[in-house]
Protein backbone atom coordinates (compact mmCIF):
# COMPACT_ATOMS: atom_id res chain seq x y z
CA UNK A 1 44.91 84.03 -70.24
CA UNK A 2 42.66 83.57 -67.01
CA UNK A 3 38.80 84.31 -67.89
CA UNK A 4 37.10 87.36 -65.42
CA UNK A 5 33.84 85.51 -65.78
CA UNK A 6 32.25 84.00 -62.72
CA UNK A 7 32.14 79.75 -63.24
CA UNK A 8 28.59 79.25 -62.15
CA UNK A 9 29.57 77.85 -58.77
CA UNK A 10 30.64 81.13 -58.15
CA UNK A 11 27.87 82.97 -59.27
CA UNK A 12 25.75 80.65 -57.06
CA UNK A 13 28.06 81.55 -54.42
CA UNK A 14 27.62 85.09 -54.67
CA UNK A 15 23.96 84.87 -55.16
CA UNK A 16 23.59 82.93 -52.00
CA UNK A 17 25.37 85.33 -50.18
CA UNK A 18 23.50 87.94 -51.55
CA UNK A 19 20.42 86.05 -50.58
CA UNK A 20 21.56 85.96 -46.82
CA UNK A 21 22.50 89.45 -46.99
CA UNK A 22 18.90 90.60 -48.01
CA UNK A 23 17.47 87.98 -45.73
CA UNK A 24 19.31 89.47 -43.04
CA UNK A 25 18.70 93.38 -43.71
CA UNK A 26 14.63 92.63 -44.17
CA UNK A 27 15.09 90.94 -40.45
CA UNK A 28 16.86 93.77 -39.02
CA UNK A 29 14.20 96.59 -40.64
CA UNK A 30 11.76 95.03 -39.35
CA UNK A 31 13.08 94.53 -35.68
CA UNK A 32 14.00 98.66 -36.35
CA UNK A 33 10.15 98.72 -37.70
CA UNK A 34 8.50 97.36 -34.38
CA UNK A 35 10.99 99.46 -32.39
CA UNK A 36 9.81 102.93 -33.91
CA UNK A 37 5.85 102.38 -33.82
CA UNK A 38 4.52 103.68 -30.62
CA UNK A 39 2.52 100.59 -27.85
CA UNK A 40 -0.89 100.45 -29.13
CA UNK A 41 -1.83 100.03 -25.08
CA UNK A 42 -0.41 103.79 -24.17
CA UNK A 43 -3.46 105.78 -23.97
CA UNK A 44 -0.87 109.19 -23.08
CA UNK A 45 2.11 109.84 -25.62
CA UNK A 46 4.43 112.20 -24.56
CA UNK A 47 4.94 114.66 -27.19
CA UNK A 48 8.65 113.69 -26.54
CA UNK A 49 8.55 110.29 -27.40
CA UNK A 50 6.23 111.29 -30.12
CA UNK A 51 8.45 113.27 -31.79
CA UNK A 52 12.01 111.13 -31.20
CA UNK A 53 9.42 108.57 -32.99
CA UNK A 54 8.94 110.28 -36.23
CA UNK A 55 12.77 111.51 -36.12
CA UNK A 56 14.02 108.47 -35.90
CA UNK A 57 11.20 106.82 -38.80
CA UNK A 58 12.07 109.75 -40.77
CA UNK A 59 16.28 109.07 -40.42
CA UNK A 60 15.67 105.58 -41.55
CA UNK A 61 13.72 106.25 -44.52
CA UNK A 62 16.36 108.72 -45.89
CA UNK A 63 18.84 106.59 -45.02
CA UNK A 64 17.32 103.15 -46.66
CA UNK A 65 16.85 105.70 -50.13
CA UNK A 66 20.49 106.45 -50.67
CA UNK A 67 22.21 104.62 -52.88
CA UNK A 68 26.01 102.20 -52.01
C-alpha cells in the first residue's frame, strides 16, 4: 500500500517552489505598484490619468483579496 504522505524531499520541493512562487508575485506587485503611483515631477495631473490611476489601484486590490 503506497503512503500519500510527502517524503521530506518532497515537501522541500514543494516548499521551494512555493518560495519562488511568492518571491516572484511580491516582484511583480511591486513592478504593478510603481506603475500605478502617479511621477512625483508632474506638477499638472490630468483628471484622466488621475482617475485610470485609482481604477486600476482599486482593481488590483480587489483582485489580490479574493481567495484561489
Amino acid at each position: 500500500m503506497e503512503s500519500n504522505l510527502l517524503t521530506d524531499a518532497d515537501a522541500d520541493e514543494v516548499n521551494q517552489d512555493f518560495s519562488e512562487y511568492v518571491a516572484n508575485l511580491q516582484l511583480h506587485m511591486t513592478l504593478q505598484a510603481r506603475n500605478l503611483v502617479p511621477s512625483l515631477k508632474q506638477t499638472l495631473v490630468d483628471s484622466r490619468q488621475q482617475l485610470l490611476h485609482q481604477t486600476q489601484a482599486h482593481f488590483e486590490k480587489l483582485v489580490s483579496r479574493q481567495g484561489l
